[in-house]
N, C-alpha and C. Protein backbone atom coordinates (compact mmCIF):
# COMPACT_ATOMS: atom_id res chain seq x y z
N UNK A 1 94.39 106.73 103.21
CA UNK A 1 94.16 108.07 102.72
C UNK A 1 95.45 108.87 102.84
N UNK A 2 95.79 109.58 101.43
CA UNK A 2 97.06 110.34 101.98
C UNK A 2 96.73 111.86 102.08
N UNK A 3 98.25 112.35 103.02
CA UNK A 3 97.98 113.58 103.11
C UNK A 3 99.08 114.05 102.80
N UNK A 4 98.55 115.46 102.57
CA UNK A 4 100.15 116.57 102.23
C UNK A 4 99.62 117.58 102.45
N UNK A 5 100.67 118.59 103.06
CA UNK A 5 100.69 120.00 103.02
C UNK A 5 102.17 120.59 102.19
N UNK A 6 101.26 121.49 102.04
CA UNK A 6 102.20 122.68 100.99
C UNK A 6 103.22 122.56 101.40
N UNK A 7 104.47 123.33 100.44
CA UNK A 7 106.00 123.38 101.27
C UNK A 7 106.35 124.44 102.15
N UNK A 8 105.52 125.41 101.48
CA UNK A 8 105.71 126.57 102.82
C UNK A 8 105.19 126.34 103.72
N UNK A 9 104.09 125.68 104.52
CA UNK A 9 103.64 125.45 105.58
C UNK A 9 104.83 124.20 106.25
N UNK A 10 105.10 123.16 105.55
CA UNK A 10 106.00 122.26 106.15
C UNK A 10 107.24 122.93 106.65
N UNK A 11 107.51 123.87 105.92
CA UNK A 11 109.10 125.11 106.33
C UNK A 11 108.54 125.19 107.78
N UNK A 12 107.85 126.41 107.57
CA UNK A 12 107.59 126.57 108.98
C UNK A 12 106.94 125.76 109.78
N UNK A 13 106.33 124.40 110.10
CA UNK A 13 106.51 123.76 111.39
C UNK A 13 107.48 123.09 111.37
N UNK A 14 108.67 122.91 110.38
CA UNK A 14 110.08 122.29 111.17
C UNK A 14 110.88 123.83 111.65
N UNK A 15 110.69 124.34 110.60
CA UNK A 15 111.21 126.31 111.61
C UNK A 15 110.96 126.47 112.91
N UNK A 16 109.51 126.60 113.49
CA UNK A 16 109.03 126.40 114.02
C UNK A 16 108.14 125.45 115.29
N UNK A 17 108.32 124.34 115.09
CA UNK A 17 107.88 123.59 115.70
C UNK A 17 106.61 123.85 117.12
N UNK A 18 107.14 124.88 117.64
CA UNK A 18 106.15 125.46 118.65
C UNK A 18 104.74 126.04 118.01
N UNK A 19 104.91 126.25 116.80
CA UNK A 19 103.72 127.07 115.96
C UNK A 19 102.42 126.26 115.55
N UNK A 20 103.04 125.12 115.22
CA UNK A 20 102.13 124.32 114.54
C UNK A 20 101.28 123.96 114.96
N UNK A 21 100.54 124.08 116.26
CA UNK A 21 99.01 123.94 116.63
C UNK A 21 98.24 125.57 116.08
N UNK A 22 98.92 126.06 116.23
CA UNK A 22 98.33 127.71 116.04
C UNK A 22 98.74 127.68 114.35
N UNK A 23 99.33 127.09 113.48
CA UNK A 23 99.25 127.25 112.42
C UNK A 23 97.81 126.50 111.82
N UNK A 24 97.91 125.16 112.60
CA UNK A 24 96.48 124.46 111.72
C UNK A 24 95.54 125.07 112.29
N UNK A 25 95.05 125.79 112.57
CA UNK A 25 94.07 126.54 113.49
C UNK A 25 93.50 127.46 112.15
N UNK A 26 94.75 128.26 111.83
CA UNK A 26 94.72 129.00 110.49
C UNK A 26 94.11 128.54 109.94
N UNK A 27 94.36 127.00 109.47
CA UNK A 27 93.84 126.43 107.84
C UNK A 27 92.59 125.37 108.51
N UNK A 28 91.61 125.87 109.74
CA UNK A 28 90.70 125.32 109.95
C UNK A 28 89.32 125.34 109.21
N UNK A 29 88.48 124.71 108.83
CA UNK A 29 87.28 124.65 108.26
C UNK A 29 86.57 125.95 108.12
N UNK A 30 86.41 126.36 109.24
CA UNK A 30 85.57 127.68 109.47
C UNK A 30 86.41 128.87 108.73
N UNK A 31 87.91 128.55 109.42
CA UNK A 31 88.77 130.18 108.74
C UNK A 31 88.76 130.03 107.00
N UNK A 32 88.78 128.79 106.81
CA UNK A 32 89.03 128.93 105.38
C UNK A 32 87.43 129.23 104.59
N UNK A 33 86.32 128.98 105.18
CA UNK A 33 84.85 129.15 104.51
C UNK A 33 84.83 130.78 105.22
N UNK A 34 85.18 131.43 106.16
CA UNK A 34 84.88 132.62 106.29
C UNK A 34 85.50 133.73 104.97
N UNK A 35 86.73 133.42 105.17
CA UNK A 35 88.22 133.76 104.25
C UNK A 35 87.31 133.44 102.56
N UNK A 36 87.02 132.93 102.50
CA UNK A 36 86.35 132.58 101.02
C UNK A 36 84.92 133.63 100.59
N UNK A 37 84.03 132.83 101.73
CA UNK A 37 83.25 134.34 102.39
C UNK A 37 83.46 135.76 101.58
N UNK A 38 84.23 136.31 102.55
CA UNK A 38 84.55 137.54 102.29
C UNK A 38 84.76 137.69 100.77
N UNK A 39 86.17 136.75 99.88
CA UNK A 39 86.52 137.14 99.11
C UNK A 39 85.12 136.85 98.09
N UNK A 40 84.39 136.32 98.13
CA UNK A 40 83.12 135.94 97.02
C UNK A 40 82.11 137.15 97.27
N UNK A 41 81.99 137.95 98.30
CA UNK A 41 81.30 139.33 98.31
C UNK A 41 81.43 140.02 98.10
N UNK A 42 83.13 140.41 98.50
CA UNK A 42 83.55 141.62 97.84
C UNK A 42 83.39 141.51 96.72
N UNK A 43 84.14 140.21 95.47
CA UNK A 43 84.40 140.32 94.04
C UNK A 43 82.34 141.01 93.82
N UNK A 44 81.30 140.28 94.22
CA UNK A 44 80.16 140.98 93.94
C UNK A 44 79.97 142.37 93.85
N UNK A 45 80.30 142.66 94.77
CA UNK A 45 80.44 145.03 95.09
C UNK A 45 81.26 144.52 94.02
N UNK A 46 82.00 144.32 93.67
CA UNK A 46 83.00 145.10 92.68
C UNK A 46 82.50 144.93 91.37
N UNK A 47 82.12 143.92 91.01
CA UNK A 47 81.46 143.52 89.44
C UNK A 47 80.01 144.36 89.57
N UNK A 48 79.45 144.59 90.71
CA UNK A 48 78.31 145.09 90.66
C UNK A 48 78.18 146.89 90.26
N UNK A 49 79.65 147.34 90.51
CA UNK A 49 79.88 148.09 90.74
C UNK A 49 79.96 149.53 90.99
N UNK A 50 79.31 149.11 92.58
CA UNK A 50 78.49 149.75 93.78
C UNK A 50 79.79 150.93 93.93
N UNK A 51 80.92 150.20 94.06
CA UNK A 51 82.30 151.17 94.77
C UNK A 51 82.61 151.40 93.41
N UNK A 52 82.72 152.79 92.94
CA UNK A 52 83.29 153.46 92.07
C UNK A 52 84.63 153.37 91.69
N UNK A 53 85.69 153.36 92.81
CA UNK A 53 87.07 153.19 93.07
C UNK A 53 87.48 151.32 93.29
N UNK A 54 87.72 151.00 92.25
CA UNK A 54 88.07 149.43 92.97
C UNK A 54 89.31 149.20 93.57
N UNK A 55 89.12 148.46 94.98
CA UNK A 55 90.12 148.76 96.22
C UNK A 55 91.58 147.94 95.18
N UNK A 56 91.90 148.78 94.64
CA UNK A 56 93.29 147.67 94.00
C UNK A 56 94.55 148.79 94.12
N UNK A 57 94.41 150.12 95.01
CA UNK A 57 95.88 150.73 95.14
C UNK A 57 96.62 150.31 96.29
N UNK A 58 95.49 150.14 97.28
CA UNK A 58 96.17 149.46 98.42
C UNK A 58 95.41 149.13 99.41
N UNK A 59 95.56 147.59 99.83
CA UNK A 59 94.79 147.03 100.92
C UNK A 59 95.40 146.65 102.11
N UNK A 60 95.03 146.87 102.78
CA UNK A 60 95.52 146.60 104.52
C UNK A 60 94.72 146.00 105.09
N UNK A 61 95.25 144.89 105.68
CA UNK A 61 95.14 143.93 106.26
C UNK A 61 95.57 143.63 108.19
N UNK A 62 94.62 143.98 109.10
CA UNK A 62 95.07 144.18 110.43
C UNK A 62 94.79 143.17 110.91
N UNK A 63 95.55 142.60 111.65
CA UNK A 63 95.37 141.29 112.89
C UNK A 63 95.62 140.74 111.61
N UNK A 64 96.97 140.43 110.54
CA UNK A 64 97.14 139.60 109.24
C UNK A 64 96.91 138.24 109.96
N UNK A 65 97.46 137.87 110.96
CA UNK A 65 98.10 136.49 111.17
C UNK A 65 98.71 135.68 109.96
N UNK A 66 98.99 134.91 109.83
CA UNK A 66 99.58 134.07 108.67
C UNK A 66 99.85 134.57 107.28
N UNK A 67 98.24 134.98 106.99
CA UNK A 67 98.00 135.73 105.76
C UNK A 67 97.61 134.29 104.65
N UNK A 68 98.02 133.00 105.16
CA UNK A 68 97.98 132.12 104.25
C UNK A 68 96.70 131.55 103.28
N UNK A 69 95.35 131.81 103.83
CA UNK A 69 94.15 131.32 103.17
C UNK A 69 93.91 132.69 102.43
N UNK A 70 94.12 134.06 102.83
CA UNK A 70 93.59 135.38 102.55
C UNK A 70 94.38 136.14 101.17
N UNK A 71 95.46 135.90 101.62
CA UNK A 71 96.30 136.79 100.65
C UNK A 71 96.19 136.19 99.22
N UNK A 72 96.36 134.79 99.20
CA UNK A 72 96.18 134.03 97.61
C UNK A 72 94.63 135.02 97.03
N UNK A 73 93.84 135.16 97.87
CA UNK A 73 92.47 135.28 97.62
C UNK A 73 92.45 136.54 97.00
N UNK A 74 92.95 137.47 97.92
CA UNK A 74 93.15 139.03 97.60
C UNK A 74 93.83 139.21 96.09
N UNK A 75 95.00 137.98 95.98
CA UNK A 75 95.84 138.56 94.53
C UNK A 75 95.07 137.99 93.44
N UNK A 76 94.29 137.47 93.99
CA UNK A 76 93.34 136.45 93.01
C UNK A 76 92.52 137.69 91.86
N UNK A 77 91.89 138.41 93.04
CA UNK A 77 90.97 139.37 92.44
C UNK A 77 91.67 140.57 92.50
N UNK A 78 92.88 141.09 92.91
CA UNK A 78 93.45 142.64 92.57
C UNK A 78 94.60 142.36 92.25
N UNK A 79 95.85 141.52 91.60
CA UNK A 79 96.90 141.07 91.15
C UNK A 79 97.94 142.35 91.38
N UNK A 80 97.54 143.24 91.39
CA UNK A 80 97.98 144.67 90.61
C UNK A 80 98.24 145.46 92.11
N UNK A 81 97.27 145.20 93.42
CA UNK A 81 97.51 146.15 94.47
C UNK A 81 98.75 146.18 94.95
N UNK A 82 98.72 146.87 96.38
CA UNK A 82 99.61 147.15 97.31
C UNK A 82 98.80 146.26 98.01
N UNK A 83 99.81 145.52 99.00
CA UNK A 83 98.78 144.36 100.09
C UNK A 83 99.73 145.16 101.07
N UNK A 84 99.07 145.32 102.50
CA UNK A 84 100.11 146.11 103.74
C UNK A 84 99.48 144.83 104.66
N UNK A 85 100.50 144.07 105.07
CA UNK A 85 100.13 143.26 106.55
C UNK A 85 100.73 143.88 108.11
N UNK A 86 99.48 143.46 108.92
CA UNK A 86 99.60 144.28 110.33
C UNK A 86 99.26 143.41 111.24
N UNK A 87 100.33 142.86 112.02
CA UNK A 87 100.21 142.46 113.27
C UNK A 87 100.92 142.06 114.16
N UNK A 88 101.10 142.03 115.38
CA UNK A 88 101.66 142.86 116.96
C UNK A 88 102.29 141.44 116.91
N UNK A 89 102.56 140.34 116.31
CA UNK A 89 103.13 139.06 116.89
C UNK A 89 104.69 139.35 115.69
N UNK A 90 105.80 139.25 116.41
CA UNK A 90 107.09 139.36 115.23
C UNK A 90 107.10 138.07 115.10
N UNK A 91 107.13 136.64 115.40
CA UNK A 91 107.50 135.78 114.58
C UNK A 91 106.53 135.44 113.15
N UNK A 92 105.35 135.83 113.48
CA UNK A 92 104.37 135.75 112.67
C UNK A 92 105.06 136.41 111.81
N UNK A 93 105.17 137.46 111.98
CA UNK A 93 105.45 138.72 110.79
C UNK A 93 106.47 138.48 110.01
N UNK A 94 107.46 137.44 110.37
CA UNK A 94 109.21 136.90 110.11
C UNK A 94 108.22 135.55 108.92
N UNK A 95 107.46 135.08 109.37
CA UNK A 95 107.04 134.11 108.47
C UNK A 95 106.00 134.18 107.54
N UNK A 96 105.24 135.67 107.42
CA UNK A 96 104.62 135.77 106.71
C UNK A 96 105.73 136.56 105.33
N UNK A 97 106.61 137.22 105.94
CA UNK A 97 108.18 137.63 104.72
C UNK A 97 108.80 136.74 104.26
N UNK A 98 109.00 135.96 105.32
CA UNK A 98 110.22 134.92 104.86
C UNK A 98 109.95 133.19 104.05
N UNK A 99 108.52 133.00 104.46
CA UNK A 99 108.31 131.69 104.26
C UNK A 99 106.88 132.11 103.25
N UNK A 100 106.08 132.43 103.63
CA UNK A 100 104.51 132.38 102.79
C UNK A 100 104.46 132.90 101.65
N UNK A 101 105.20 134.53 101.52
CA UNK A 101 105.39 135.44 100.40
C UNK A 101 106.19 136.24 100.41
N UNK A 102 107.79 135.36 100.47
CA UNK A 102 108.90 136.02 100.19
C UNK A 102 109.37 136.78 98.60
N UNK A 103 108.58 136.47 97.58
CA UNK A 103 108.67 136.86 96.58
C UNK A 103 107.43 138.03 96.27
N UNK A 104 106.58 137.87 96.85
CA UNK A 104 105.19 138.66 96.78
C UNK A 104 105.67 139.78 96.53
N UNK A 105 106.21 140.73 95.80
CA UNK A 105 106.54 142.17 95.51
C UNK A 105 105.58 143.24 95.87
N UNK A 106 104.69 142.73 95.95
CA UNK A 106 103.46 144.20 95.88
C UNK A 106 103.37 143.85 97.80
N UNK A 107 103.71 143.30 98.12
CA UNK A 107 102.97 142.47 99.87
C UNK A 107 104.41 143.22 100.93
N UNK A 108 103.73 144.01 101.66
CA UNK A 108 104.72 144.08 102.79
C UNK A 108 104.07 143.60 104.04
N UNK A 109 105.30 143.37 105.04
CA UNK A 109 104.60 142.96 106.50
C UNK A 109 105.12 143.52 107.42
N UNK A 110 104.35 144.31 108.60
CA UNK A 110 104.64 144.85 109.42
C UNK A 110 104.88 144.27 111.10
N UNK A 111 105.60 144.37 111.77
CA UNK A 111 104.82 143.86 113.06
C UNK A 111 104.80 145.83 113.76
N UNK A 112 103.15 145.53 113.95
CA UNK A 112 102.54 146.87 114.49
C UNK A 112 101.22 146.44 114.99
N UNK A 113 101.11 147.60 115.88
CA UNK A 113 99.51 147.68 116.70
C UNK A 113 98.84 148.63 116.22
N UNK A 114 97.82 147.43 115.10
CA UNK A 114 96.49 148.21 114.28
C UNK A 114 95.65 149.21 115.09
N UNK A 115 95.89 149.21 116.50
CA UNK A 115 94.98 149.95 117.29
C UNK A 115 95.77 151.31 117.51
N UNK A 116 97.00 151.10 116.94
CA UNK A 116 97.91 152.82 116.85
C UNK A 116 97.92 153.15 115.13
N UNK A 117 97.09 153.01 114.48
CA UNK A 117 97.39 153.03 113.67
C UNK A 117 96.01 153.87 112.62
N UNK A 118 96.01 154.49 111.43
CA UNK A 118 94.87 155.17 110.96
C UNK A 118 94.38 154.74 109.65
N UNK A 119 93.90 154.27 109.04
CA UNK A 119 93.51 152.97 107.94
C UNK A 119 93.06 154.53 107.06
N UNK A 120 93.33 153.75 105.54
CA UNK A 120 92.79 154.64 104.76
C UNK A 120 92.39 153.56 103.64
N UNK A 121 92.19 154.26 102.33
CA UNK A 121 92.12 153.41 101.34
C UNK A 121 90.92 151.93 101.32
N UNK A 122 91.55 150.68 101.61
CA UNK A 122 90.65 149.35 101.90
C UNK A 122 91.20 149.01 103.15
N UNK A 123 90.34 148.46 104.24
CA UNK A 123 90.65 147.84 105.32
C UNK A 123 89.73 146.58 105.51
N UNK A 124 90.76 145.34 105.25
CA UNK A 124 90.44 144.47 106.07
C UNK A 124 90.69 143.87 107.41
N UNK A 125 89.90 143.58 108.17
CA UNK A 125 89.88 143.18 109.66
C UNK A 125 89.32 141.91 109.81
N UNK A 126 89.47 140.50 109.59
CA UNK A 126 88.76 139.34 109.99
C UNK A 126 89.09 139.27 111.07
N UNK A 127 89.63 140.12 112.29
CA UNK A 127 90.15 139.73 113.92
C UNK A 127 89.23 141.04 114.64
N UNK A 128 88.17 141.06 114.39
CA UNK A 128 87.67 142.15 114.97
C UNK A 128 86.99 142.12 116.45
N UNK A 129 86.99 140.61 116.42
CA UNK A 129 86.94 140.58 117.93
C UNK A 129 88.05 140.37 119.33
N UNK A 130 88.68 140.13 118.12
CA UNK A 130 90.34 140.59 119.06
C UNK A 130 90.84 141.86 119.77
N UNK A 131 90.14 143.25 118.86
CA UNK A 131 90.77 144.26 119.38
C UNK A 131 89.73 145.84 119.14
N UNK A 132 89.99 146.43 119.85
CA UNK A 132 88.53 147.98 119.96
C UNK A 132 88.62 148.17 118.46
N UNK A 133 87.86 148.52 118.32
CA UNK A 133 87.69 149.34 116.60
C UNK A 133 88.51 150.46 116.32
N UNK A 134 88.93 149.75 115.00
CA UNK A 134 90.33 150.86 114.43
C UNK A 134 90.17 152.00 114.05
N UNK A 135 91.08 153.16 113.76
CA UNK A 135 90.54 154.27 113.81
C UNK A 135 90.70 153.68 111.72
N UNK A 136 89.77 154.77 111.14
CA UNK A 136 89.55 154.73 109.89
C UNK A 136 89.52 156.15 109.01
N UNK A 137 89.97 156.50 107.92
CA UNK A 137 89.61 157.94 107.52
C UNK A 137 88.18 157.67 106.85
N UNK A 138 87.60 159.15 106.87
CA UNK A 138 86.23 159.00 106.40
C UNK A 138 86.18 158.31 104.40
N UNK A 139 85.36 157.48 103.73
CA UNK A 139 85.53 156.53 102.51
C UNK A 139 86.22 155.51 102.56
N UNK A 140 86.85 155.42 103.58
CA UNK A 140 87.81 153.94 103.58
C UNK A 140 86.77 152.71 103.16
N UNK A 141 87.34 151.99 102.52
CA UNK A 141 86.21 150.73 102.40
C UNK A 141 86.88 150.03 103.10
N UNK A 142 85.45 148.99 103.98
CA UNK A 142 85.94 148.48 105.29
C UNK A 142 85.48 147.24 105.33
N UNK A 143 86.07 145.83 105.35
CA UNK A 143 85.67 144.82 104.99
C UNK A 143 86.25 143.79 106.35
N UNK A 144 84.71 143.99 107.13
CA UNK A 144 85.21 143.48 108.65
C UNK A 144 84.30 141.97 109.19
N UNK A 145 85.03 141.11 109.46
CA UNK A 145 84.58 140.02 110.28
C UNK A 145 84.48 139.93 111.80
N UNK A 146 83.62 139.61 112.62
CA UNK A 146 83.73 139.67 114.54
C UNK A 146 83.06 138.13 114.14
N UNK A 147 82.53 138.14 115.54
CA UNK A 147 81.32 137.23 116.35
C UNK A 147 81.06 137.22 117.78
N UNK A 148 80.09 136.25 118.03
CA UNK A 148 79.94 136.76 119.46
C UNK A 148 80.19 135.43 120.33
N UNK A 149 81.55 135.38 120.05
CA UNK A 149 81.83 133.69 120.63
C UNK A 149 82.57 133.95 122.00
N UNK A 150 81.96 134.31 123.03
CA UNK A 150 82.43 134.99 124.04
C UNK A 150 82.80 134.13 125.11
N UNK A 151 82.55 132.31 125.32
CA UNK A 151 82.63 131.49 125.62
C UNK A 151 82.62 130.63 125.08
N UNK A 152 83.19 129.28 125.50
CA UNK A 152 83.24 128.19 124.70
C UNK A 152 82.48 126.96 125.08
N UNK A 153 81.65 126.09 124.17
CA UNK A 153 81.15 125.32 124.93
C UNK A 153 81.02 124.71 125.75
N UNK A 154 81.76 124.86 127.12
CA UNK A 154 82.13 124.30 128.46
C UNK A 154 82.20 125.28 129.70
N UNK A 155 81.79 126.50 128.61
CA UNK A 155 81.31 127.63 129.66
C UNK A 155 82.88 128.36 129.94
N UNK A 156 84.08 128.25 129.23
CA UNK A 156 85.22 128.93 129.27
C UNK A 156 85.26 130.25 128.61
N UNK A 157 85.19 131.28 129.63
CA UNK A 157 85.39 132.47 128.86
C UNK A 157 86.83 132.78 127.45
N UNK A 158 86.56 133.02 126.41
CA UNK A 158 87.49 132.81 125.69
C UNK A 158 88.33 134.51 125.55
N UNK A 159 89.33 134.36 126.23
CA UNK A 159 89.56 135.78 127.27
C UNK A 159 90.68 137.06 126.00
N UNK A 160 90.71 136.34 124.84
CA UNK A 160 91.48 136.60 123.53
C UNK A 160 90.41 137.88 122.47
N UNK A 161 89.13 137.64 123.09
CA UNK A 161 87.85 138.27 122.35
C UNK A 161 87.32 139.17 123.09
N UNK A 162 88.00 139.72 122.71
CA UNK A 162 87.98 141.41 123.82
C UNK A 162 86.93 141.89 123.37
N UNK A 163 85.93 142.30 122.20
CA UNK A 163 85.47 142.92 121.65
C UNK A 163 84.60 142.30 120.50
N UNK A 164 83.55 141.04 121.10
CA UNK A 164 82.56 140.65 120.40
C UNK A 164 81.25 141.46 120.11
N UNK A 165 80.56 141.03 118.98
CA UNK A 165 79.39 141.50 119.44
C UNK A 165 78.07 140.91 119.06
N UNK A 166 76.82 141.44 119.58
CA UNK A 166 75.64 140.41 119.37
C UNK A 166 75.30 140.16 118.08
N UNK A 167 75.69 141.16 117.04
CA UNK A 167 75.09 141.26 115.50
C UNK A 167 75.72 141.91 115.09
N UNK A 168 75.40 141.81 113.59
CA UNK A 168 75.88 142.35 112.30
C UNK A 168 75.68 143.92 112.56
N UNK A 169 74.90 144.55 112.87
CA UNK A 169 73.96 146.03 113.44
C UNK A 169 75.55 146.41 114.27
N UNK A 170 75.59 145.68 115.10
CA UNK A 170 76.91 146.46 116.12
C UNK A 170 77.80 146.48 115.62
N UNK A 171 78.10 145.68 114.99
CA UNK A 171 79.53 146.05 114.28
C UNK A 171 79.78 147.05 113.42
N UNK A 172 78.55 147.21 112.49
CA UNK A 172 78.61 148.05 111.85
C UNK A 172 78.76 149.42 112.08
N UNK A 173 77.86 149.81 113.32
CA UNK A 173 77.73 150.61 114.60
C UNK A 173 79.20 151.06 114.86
N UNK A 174 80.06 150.20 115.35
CA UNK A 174 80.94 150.33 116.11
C UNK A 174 82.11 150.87 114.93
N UNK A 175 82.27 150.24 113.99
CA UNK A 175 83.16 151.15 112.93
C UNK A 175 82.22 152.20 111.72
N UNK A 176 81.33 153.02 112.51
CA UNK A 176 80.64 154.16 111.76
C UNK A 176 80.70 154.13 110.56
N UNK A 177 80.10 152.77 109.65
CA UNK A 177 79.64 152.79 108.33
C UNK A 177 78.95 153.94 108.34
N UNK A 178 78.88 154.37 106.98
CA UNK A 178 77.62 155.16 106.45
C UNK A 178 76.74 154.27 106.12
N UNK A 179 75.29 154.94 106.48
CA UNK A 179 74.35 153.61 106.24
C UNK A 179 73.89 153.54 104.84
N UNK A 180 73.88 154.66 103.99
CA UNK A 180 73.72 154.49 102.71
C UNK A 180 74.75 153.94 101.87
N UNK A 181 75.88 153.62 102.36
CA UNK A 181 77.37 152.73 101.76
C UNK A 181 77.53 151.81 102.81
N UNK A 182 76.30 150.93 102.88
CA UNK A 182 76.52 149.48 103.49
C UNK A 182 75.82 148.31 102.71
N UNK A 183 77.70 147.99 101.90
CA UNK A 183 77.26 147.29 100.52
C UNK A 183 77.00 145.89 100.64
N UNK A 184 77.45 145.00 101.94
CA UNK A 184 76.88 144.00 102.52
C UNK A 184 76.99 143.71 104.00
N UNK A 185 76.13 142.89 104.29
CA UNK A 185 76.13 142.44 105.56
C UNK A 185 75.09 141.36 105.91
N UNK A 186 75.93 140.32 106.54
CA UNK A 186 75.47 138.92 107.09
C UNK A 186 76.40 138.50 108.08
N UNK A 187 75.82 137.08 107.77
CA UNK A 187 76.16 136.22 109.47
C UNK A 187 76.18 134.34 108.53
N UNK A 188 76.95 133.92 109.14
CA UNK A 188 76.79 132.87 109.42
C UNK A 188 76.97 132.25 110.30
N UNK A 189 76.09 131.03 110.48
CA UNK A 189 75.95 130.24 112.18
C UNK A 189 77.31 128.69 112.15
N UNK A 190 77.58 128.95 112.71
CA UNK A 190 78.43 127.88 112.85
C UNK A 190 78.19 126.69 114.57
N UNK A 191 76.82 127.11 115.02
CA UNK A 191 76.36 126.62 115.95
C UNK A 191 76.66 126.98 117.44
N UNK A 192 77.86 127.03 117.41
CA UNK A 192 78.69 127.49 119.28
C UNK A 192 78.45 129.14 119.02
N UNK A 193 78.33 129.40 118.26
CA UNK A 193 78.69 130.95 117.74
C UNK A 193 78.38 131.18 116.54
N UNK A 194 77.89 132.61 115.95
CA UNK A 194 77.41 133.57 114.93
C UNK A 194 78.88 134.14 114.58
N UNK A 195 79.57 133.87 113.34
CA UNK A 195 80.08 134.77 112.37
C UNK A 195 79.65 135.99 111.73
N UNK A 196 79.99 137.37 111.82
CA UNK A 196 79.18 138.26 111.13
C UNK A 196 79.73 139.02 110.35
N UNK A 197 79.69 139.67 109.40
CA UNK A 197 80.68 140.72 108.06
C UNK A 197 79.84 141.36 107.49
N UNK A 198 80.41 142.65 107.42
CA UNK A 198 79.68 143.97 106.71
C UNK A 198 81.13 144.62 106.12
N UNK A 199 80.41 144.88 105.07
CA UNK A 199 81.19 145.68 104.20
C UNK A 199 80.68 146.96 103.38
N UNK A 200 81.49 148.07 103.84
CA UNK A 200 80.73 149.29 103.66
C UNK A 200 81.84 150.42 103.74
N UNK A 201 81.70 152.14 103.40
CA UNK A 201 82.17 152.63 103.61
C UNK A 201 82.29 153.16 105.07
N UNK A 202 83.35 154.00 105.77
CA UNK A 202 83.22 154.96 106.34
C UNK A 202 82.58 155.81 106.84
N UNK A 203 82.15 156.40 107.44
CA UNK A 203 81.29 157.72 107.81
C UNK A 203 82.32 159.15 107.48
């Protein structure tokens, strides 16, 4: 059986070499069906079209990591936006410019702490159990992933998930959707742990 990976991913684990367990992690089963997830719900709100404003002036993206399964997805369905990437790791941030989408014109990358920071416009968060809930202006559309994987099957607290939670209800809770602009929300089980995403406005 053969295998290959892309050339930008091969850049960076010879760039890199220290990365590459935390890179395939990225392009694991689950991140890439969550990452898909998202993008097959939103395109629904948008064709359905629930959100009046379609998020295509500018989307932000907190806890980016890589950006590599997400961002193809995003230009897929808004070709035309502003993409803003956000997150507190600089080599990440050096390889999401330099290697993934050095040509990406509309795509900038930051290294910053989403938790100093005030979201407007579209916010995505698939790291929401990484860090307290971001501050948001009131209409922001907010397109957030957690879970409640608070240990690992061997009973190891997984000490990176600061901020799980039991359900779809809390999360939503916790970044003050309006409940009449809560345009989806589910879960999927992945067995060790519940995946959950709501997507909705602001309060």
């Amino acid at each position: 059986m053969k295998f290959g990976i892309d050339p930008a991913t091969a850049t960076v684990i010879k760039r890199y070499p220290h990365r590459a367990e935390d890179l395939v992690k990225s392009f694991s089963d689950r991140q890439v069906i969550c990452k898909h997830w998202l993008a097959e719900e939103l395109d629904k709100i948008i064709k359905r079209g629930i959100k009046k404003d379609r998020p295509d002036k500018r989307i932000y993206v907190a806890g980016c990591w890589y950006g590599n399964v997400l961002v193809p997805l995003i230009t897929d369905m808004f070709p035309d936006c502003d993409i803003r990437m956000h997150d507190i790791n600089e080599q990440v941030i050096k390889i999401v410019k330099n290697i993934y989408f050095p040509d990406l014109d509309q795509l900038k990358a930051s290294v910053l702490d989403s938790q100093h920071f005030s979201y407007n416009d579209t916010l995505i968060n698939t790291s929401c159990e990484h860090m307290k809930p971001l501050k948001c202006t009131s209409g922001t559309l907010m397109i957030l992933q957690s879970n409640d994987y608070t240990h690992d099957k061997d009973g190891t607290a997984i000490n990176d998930h600061i901020n799980c939670v039991k359900d779809v209800d809390e999360l939503i809770a916790q970044y003050k959707m309006r409940e009449d602009k809560i345009f989806y929300k589910g879960e999927k089980d992945f067995v060790t742990y519940k995946r959950f995403m709501a997507i909705g406005l602001r309060k």
